[in-house]
PDB file of N, CA and C in Angstrom:
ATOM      1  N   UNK A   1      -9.004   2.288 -27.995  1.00  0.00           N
ATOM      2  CA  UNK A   1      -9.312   0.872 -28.139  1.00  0.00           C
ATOM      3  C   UNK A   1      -9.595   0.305 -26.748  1.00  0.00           C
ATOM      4  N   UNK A   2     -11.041  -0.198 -26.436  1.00  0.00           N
ATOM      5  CA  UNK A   2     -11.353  -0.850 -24.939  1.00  0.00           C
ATOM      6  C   UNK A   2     -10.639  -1.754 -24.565  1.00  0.00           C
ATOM      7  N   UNK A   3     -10.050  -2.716 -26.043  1.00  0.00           N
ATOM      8  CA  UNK A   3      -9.418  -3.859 -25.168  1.00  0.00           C
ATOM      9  C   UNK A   3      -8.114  -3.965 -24.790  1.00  0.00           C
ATOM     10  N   UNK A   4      -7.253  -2.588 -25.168  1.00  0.00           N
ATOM     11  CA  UNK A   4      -5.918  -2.436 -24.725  1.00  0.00           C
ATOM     12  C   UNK A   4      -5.785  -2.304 -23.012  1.00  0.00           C
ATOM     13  N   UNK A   5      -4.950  -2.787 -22.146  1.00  0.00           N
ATOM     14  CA  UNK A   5      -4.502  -2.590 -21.094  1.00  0.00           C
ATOM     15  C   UNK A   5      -4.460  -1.395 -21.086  1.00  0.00           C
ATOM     16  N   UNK A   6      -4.423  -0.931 -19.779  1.00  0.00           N
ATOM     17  CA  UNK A   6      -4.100   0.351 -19.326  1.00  0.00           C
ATOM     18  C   UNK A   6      -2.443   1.179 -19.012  1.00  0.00           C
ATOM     19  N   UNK A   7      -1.968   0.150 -18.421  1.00  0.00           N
ATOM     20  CA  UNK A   7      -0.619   0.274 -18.454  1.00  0.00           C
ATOM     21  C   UNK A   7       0.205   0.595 -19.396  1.00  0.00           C
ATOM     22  N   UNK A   8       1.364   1.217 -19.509  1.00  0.00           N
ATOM     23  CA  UNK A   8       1.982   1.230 -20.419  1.00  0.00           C
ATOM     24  C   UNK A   8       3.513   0.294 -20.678  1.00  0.00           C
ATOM     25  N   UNK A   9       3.597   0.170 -19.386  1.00  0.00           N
ATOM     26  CA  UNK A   9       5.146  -0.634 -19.135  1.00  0.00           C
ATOM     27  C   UNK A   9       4.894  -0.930 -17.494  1.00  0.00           C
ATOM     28  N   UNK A  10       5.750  -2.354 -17.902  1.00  0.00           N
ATOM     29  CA  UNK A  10       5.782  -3.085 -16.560  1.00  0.00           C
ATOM     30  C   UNK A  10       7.501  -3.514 -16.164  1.00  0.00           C
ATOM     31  N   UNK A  11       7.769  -4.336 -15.293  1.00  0.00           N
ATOM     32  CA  UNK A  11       8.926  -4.671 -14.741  1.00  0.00           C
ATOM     33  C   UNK A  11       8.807  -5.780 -13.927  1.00  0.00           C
ATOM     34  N   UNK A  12       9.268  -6.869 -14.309  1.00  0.00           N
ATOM     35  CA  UNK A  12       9.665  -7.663 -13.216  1.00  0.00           C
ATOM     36  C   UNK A  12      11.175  -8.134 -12.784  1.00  0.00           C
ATOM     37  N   UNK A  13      11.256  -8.009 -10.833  1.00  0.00           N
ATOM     38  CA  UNK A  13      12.547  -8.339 -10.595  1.00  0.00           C
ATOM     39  C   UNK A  13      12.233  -8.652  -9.312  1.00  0.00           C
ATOM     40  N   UNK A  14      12.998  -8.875  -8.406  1.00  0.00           N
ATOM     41  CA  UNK A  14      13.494 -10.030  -7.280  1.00  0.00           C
ATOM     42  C   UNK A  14      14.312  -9.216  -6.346  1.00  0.00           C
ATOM     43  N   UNK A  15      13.771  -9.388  -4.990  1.00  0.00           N
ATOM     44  CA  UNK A  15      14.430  -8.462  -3.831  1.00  0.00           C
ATOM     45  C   UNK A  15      14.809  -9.653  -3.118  1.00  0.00           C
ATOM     46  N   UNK A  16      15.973  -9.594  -1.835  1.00  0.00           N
ATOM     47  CA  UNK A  16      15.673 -10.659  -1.162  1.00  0.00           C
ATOM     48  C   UNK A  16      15.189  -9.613  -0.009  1.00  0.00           C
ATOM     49  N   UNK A  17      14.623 -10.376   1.247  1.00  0.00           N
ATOM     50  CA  UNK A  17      14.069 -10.133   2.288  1.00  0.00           C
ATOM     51  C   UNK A  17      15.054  -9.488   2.875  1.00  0.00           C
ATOM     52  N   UNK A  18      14.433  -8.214   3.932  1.00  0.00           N
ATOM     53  CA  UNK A  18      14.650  -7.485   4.706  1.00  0.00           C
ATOM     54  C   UNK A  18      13.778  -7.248   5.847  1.00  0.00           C
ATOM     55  N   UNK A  19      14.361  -6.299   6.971  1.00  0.00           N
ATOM     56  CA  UNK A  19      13.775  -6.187   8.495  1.00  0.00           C
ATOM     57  C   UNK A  19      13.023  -4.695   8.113  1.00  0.00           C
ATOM     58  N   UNK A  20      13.123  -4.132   7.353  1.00  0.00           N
ATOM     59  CA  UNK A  20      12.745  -2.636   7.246  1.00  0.00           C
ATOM     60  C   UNK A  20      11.235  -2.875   7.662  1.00  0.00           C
ATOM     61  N   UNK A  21      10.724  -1.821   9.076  1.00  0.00           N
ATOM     62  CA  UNK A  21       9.358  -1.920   9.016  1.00  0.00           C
ATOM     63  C   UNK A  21       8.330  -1.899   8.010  1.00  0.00           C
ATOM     64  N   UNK A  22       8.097  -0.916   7.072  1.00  0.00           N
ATOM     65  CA  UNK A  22       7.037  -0.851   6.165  1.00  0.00           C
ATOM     66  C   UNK A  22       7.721  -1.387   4.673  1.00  0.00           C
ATOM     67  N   UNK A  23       8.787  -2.251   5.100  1.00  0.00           N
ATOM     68  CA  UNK A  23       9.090  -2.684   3.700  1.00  0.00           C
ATOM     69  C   UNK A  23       8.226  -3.914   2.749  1.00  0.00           C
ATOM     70  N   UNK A  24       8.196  -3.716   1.185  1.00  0.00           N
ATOM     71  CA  UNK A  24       7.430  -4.768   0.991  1.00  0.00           C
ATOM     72  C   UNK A  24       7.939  -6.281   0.509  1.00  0.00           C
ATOM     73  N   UNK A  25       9.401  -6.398   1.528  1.00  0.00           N
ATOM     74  CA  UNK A  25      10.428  -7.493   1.369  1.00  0.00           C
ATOM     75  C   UNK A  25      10.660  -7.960   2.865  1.00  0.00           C
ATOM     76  N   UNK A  26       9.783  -7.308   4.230  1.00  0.00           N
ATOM     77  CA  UNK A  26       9.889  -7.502   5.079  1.00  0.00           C
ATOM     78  C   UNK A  26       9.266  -9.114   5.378  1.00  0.00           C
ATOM     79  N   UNK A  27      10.761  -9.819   5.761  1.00  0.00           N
ATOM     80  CA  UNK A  27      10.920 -10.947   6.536  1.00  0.00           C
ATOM     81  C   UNK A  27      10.870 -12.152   5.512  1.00  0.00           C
ATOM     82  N   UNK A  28      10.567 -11.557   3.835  1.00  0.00           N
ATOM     83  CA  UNK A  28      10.535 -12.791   2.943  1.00  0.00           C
ATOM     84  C   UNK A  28      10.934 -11.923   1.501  1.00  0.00           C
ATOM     85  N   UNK A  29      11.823 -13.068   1.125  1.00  0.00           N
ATOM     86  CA  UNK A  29      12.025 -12.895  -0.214  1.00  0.00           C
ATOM     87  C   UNK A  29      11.323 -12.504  -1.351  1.00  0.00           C
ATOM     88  N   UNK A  30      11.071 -11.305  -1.786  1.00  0.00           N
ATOM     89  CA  UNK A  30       9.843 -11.225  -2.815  1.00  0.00           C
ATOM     90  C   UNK A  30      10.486 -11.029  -4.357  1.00  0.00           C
ATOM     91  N   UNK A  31       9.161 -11.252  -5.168  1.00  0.00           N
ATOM     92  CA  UNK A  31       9.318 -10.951  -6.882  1.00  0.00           C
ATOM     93  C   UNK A  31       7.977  -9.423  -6.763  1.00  0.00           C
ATOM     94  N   UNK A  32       8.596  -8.581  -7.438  1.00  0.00           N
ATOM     95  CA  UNK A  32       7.851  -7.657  -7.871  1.00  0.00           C
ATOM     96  C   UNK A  32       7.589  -7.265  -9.607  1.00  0.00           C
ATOM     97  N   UNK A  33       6.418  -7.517  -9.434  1.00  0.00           N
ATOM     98  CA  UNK A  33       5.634  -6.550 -10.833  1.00  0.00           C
ATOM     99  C   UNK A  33       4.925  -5.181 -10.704  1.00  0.00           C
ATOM    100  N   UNK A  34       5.947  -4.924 -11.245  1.00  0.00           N
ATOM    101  CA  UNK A  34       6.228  -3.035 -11.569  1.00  0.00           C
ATOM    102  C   UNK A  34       4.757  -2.528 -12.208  1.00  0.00           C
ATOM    103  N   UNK A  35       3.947  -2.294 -12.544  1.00  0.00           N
ATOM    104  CA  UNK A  35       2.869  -1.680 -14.075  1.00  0.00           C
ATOM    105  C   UNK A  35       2.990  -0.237 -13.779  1.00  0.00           C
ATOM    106  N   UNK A  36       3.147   0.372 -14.741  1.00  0.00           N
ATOM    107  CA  UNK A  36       3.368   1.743 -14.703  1.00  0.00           C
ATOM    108  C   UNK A  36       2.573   2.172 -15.886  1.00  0.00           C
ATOM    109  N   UNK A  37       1.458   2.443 -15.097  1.00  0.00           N
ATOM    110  CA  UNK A  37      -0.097   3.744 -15.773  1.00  0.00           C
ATOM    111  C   UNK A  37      -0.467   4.730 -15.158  1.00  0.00           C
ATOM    112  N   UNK A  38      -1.025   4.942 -16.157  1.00  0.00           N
ATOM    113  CA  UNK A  38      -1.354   6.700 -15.814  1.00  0.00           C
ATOM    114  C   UNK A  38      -2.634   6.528 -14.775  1.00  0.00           C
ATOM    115  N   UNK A  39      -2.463   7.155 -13.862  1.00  0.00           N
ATOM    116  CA  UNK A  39      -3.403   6.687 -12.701  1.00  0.00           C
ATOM    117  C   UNK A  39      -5.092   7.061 -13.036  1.00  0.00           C
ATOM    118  N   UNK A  40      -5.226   8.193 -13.832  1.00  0.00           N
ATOM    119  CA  UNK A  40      -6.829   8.146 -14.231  1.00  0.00           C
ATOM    120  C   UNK A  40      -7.407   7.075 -14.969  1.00  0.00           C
ATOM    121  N   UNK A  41      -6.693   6.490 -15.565  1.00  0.00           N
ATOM    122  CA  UNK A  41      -7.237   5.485 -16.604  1.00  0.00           C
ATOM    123  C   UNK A  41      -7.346   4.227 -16.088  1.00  0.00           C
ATOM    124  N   UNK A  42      -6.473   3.544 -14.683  1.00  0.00           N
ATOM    125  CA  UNK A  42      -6.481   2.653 -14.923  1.00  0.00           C
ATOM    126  C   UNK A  42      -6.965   1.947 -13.112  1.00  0.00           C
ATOM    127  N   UNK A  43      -7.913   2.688 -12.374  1.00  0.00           N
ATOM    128  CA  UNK A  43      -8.058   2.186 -11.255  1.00  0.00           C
ATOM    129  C   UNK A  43      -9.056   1.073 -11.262  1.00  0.00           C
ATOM    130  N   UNK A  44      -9.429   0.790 -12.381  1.00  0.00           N
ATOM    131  CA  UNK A  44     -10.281  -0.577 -12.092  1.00  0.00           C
ATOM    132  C   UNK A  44      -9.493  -1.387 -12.748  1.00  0.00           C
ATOM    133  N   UNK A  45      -8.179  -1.316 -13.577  1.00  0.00           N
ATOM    134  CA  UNK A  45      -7.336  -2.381 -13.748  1.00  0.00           C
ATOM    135  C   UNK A  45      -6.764  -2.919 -12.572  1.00  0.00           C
ATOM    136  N   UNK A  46      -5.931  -1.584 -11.907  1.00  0.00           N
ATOM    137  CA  UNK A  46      -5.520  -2.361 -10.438  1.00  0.00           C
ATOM    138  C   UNK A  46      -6.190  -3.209  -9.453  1.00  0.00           C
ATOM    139  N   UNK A  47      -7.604  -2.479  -8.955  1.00  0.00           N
ATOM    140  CA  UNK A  47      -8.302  -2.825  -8.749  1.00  0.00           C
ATOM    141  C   UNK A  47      -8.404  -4.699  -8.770  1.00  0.00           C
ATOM    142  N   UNK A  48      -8.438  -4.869 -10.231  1.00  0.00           N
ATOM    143  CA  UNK A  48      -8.689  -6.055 -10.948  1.00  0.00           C
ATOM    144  C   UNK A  48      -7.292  -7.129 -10.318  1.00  0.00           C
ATOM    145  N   UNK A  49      -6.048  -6.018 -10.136  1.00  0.00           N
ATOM    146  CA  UNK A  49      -5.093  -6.702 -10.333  1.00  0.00           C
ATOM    147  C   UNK A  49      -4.783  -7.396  -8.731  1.00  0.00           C
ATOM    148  N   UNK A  50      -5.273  -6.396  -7.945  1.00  0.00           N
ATOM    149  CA  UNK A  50      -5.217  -6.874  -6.131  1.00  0.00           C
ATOM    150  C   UNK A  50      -6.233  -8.093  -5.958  1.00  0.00           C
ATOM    151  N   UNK A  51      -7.476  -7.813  -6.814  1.00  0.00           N
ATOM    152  CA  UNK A  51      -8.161  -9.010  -6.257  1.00  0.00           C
ATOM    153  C   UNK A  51      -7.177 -10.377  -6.745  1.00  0.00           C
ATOM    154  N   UNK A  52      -6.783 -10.065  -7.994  1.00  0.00           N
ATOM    155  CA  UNK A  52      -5.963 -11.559  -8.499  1.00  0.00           C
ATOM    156  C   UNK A  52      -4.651 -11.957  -7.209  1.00  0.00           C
ATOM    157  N   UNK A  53      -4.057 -10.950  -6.661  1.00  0.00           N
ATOM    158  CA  UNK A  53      -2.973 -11.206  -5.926  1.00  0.00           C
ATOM    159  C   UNK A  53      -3.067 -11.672  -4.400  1.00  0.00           C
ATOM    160  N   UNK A  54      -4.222 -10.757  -3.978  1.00  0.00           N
ATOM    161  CA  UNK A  54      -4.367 -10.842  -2.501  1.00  0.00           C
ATOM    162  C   UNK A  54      -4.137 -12.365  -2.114  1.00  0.00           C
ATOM    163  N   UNK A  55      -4.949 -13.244  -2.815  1.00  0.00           N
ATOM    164  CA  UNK A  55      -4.508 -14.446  -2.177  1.00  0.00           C
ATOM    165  C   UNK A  55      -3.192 -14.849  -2.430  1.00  0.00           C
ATOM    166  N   UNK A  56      -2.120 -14.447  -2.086  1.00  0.00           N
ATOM    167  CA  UNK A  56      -0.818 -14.939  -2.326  1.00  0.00           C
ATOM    168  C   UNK A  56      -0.377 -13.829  -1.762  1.00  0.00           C
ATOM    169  N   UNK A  57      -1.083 -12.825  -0.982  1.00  0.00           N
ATOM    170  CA  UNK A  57      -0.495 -12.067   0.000  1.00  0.00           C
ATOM    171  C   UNK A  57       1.186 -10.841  -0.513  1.00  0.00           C
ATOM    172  N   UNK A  58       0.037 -10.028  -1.398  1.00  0.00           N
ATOM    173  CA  UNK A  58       0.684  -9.614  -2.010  1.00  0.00           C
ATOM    174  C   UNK A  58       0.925  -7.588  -0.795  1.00  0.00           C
ATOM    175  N   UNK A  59       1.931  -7.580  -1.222  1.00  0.00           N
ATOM    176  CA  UNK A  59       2.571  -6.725  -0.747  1.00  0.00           C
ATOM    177  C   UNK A  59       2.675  -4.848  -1.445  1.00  0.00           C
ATOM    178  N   UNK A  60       1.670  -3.939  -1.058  1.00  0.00           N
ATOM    179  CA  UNK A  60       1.667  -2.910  -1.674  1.00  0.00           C
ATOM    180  C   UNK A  60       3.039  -1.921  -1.622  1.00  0.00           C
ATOM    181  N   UNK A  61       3.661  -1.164  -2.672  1.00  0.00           N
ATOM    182  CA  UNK A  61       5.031  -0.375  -2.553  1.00  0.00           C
ATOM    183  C   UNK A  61       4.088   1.064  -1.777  1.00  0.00           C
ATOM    184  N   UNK A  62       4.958   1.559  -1.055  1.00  0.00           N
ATOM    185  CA  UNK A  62       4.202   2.797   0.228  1.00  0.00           C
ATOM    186  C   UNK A  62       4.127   4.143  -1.003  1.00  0.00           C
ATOM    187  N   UNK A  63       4.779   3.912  -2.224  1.00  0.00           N
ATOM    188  CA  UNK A  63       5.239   5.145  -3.083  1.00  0.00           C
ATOM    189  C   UNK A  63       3.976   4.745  -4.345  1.00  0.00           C
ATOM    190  N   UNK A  64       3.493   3.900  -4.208  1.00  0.00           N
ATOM    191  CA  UNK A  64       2.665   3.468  -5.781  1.00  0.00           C
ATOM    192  C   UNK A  64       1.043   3.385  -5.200  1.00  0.00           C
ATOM    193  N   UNK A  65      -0.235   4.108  -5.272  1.00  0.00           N
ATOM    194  CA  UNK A  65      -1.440   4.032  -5.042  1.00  0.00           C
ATOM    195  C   UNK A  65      -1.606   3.027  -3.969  1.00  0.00           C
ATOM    196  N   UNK A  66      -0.978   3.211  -2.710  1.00  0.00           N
ATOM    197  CA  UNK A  66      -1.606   3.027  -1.660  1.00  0.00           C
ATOM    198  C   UNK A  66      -3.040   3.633  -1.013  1.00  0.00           C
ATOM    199  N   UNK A  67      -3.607   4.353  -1.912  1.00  0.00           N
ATOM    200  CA  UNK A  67      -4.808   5.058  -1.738  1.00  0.00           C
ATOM    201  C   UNK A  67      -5.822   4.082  -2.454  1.00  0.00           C
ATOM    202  N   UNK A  68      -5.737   3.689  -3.470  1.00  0.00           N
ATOM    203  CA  UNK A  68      -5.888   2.147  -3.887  1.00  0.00           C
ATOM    204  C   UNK A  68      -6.509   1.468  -3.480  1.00  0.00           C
ATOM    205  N   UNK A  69      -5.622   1.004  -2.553  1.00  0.00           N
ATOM    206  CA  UNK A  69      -5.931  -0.466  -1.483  1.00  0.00           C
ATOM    207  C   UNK A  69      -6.424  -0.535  -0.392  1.00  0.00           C
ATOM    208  N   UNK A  70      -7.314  -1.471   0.192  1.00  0.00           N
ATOM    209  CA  UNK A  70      -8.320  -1.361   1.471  1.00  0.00           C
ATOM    210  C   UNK A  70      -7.030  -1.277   2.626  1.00  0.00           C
ATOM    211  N   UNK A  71      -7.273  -0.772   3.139  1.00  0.00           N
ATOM    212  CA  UNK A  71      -6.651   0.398   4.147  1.00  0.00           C
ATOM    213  C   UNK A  71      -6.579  -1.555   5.366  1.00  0.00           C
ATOM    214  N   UNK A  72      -7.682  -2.158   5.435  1.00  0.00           N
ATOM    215  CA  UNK A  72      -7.420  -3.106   6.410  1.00  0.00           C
ATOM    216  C   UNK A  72      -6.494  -4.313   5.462  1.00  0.00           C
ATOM    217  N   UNK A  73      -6.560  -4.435   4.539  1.00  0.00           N
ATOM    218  CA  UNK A  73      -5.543  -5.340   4.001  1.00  0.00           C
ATOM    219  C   UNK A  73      -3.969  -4.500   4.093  1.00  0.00           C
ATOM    220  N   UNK A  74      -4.063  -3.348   4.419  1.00  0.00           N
ATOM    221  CA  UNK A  74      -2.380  -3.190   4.766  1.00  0.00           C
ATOM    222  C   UNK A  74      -1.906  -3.104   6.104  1.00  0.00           C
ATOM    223  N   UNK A  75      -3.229  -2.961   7.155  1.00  0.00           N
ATOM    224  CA  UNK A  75      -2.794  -3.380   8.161  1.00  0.00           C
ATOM    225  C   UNK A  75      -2.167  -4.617   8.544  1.00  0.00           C
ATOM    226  N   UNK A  76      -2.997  -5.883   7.659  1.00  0.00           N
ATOM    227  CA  UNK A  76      -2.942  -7.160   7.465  1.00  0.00           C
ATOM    228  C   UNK A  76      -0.804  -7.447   7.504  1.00  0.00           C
ATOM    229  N   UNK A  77      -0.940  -6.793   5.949  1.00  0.00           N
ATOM    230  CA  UNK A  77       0.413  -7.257   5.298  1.00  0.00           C
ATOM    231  C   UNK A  77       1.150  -6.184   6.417  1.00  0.00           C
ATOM    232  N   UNK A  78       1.484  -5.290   6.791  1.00  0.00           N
ATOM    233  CA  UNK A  78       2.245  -4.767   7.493  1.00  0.00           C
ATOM    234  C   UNK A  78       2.039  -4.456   9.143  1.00  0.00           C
ATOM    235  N   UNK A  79       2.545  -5.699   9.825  1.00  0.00           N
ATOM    236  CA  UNK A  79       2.194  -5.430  10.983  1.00  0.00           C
ATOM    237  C   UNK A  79       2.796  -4.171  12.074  1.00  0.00           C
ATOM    238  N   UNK A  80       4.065  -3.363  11.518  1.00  0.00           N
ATOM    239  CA  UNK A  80       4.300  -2.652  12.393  1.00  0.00           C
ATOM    240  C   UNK A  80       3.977  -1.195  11.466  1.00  0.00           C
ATOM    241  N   UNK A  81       2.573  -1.240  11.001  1.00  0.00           N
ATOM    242  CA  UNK A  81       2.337  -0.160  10.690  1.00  0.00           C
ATOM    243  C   UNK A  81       1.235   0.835  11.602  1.00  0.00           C
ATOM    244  N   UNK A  82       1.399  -0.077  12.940  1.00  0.00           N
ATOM    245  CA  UNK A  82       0.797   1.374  13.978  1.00  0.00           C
ATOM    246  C   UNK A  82       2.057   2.340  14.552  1.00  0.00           C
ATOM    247  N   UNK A  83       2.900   1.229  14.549  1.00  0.00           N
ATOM    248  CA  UNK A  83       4.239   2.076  14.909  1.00  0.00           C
ATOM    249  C   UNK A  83       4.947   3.424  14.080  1.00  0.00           C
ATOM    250  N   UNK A  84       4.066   2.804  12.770  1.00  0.00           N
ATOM    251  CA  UNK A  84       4.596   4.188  11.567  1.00  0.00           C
ATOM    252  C   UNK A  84       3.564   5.252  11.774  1.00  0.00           C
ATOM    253  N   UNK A  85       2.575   4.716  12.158  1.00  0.00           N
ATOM    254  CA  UNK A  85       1.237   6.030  12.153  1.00  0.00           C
ATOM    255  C   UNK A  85       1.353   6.706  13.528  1.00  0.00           C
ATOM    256  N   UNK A  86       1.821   6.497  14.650  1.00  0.00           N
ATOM    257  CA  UNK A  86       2.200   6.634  15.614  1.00  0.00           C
ATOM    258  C   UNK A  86       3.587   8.103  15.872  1.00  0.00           C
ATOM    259  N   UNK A  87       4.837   7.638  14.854  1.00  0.00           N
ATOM    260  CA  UNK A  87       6.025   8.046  13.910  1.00  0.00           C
ATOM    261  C   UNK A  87       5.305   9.557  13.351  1.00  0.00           C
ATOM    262  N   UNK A  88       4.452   9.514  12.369  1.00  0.00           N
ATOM    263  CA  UNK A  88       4.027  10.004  11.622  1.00  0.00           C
ATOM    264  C   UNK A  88       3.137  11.502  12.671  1.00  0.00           C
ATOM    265  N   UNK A  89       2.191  10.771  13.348  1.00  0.00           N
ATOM    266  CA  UNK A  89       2.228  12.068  14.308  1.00  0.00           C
ATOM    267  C   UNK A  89       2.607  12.658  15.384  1.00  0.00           C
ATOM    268  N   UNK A  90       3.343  11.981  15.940  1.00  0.00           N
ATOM    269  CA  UNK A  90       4.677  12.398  16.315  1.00  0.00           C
ATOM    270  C   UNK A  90       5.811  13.308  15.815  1.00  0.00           C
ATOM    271  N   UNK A  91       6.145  12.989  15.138  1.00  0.00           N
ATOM    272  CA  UNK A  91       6.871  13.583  14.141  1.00  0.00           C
ATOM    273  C   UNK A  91       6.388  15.141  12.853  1.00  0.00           C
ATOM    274  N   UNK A  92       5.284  14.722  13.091  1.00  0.00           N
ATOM    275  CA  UNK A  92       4.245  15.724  11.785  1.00  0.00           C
ATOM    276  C   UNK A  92       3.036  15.972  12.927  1.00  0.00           C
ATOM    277  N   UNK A  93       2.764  16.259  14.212  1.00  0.00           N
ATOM    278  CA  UNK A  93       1.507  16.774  15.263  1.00  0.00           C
ATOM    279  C   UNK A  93       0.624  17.854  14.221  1.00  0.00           C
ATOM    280  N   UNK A  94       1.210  19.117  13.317  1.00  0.00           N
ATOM    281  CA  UNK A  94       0.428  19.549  12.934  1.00  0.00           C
ATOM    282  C   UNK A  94       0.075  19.377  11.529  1.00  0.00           C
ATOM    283  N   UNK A  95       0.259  18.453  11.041  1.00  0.00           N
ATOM    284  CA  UNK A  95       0.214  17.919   9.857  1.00  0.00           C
ATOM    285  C   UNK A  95       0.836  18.764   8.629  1.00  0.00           C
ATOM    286  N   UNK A  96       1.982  19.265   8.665  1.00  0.00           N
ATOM    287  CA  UNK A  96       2.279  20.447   7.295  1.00  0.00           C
ATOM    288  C   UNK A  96       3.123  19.624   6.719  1.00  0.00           C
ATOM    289  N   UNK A  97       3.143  18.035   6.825  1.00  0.00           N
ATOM    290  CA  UNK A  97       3.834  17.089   5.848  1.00  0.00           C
ATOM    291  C   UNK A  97       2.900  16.749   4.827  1.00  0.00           C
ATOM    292  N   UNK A  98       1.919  16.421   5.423  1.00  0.00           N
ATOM    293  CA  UNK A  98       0.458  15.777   4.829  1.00  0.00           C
ATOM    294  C   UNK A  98      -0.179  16.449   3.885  1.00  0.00           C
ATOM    295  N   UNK A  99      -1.066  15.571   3.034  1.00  0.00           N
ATOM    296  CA  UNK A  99      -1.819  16.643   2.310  1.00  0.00           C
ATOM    297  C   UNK A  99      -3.481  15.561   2.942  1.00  0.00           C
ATOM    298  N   UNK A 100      -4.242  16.138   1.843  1.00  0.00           N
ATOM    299  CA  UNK A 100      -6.162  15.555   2.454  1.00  0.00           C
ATOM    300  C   UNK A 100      -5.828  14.101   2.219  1.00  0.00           C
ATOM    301  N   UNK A 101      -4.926  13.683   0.643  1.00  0.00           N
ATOM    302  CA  UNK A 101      -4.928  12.092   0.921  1.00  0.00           C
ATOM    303  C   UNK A 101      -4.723  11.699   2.120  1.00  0.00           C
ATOM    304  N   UNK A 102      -3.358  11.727   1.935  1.00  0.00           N
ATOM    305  CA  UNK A 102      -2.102  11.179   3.097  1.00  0.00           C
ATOM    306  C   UNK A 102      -3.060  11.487   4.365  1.00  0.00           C
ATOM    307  N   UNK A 103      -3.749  12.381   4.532  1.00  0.00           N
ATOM    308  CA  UNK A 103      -4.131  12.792   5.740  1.00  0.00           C
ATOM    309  C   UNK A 103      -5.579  11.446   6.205  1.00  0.00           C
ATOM    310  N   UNK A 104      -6.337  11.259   5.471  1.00  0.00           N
ATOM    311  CA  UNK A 104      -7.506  10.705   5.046  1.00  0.00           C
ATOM    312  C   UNK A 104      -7.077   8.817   5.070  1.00  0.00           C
ATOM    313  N   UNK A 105      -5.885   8.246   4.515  1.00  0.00           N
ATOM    314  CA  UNK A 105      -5.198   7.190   4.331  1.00  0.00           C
ATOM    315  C   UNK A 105      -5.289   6.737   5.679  1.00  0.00           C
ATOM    316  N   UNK A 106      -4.077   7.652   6.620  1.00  0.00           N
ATOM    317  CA  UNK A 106      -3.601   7.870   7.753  1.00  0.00           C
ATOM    318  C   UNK A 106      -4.698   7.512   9.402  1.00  0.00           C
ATOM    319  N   UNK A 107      -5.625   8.295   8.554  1.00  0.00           N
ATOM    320  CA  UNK A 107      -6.854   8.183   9.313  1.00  0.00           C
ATOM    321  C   UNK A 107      -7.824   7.289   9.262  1.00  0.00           C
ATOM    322  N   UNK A 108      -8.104   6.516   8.006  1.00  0.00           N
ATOM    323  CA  UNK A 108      -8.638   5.170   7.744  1.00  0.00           C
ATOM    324  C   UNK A 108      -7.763   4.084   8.475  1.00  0.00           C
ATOM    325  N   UNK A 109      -6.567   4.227   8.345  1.00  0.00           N
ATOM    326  CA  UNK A 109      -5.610   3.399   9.307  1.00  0.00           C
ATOM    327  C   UNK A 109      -5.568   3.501  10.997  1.00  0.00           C
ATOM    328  N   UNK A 110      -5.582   4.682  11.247  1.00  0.00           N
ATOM    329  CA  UNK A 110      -6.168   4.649  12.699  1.00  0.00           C
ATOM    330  C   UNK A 110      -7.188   4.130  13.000  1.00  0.00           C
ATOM    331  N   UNK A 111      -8.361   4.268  12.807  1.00  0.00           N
ATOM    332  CA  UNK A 111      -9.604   3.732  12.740  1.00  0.00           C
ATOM    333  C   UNK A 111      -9.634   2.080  12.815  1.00  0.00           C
ATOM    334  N   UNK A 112      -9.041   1.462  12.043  1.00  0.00           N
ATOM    335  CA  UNK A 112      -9.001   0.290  11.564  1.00  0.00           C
ATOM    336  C   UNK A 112      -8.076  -0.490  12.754  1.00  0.00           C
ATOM    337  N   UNK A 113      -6.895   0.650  13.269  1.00  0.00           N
ATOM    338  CA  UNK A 113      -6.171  -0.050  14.437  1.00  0.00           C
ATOM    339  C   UNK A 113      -7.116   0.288  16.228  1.00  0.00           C
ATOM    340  N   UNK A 114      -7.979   0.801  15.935  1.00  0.00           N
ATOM    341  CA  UNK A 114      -8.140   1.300  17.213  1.00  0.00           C
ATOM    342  C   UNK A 114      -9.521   0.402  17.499  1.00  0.00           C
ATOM    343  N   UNK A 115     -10.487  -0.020  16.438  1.00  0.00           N
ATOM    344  CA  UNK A 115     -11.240  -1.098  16.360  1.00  0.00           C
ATOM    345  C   UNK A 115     -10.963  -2.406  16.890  1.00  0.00           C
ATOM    346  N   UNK A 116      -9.721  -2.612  16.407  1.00  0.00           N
ATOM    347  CA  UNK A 116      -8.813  -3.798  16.365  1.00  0.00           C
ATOM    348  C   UNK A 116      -8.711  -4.183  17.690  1.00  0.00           C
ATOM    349  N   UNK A 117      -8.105  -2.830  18.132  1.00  0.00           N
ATOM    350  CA  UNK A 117      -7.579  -3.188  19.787  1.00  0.00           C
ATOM    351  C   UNK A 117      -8.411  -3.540  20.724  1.00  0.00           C
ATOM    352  N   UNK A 118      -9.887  -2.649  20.333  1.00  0.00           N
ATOM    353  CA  UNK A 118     -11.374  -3.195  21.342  1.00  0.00           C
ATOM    354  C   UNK A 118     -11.441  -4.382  21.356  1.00  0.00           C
ATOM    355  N   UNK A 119     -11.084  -5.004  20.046  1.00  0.00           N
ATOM    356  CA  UNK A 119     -11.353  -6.839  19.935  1.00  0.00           C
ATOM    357  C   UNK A 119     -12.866  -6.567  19.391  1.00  0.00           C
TER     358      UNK A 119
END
């Protein structure tokens, strides 16, 4: 049926704010909506669902299709995320944490910070 949602189950609940760098409660109190779909079916729902949120500065979870989302809108929402990509190869130099996403994500994010810095 076309006009059923994609999702199958959702969740809403309430964090208060935290200091955690890549957290998505960092420095403000948030409400989160959970949707939990099967990821082939439903990337132009999400899709659908970031454009509705972005303006209200919505906050992506690091564990849920961050592959998803424009790589410069999470620079946006997370400002100490050169410090994590930084972490990351440091920590992982030959990459045997990573796979082509993570690897590819990682690297759209560099890009995006190293632009930045030229001005």
């Amino acid at each position: 049926d076309g006009a059923r949602l994609p999702y199958y189950n959702f969740e809403i609940r309430t964090t208060r704010r935290d200091e955690a760098a890549l957290s998505c409660c960092r420095g403000r109190d948030s409400m989160w909506i959970d949707f939990q779909a099967k990821a082939d079916v439903s990337r132009e729902f999400f899709e659908d669902i970031e454009r509705v949120l972005r303006p209200l500065g919505f906050r992506k979870h690091w564990a849920k299709g961050v592959d998803n989302t424009d790589p410069a809108y999470l620079v946006e929402q997370f400002p100490q995320i050169s410090e994590f990509v930084k972490l990351v190869k440091s920590l992982d130099p030959l990459g045997k944490f990573r796979n082509e996403r993570t690897e590819s994500w990682l690297l759209s994010i560099e890009d995006i910070l190293t632009k930045a810095a030229k001005g």
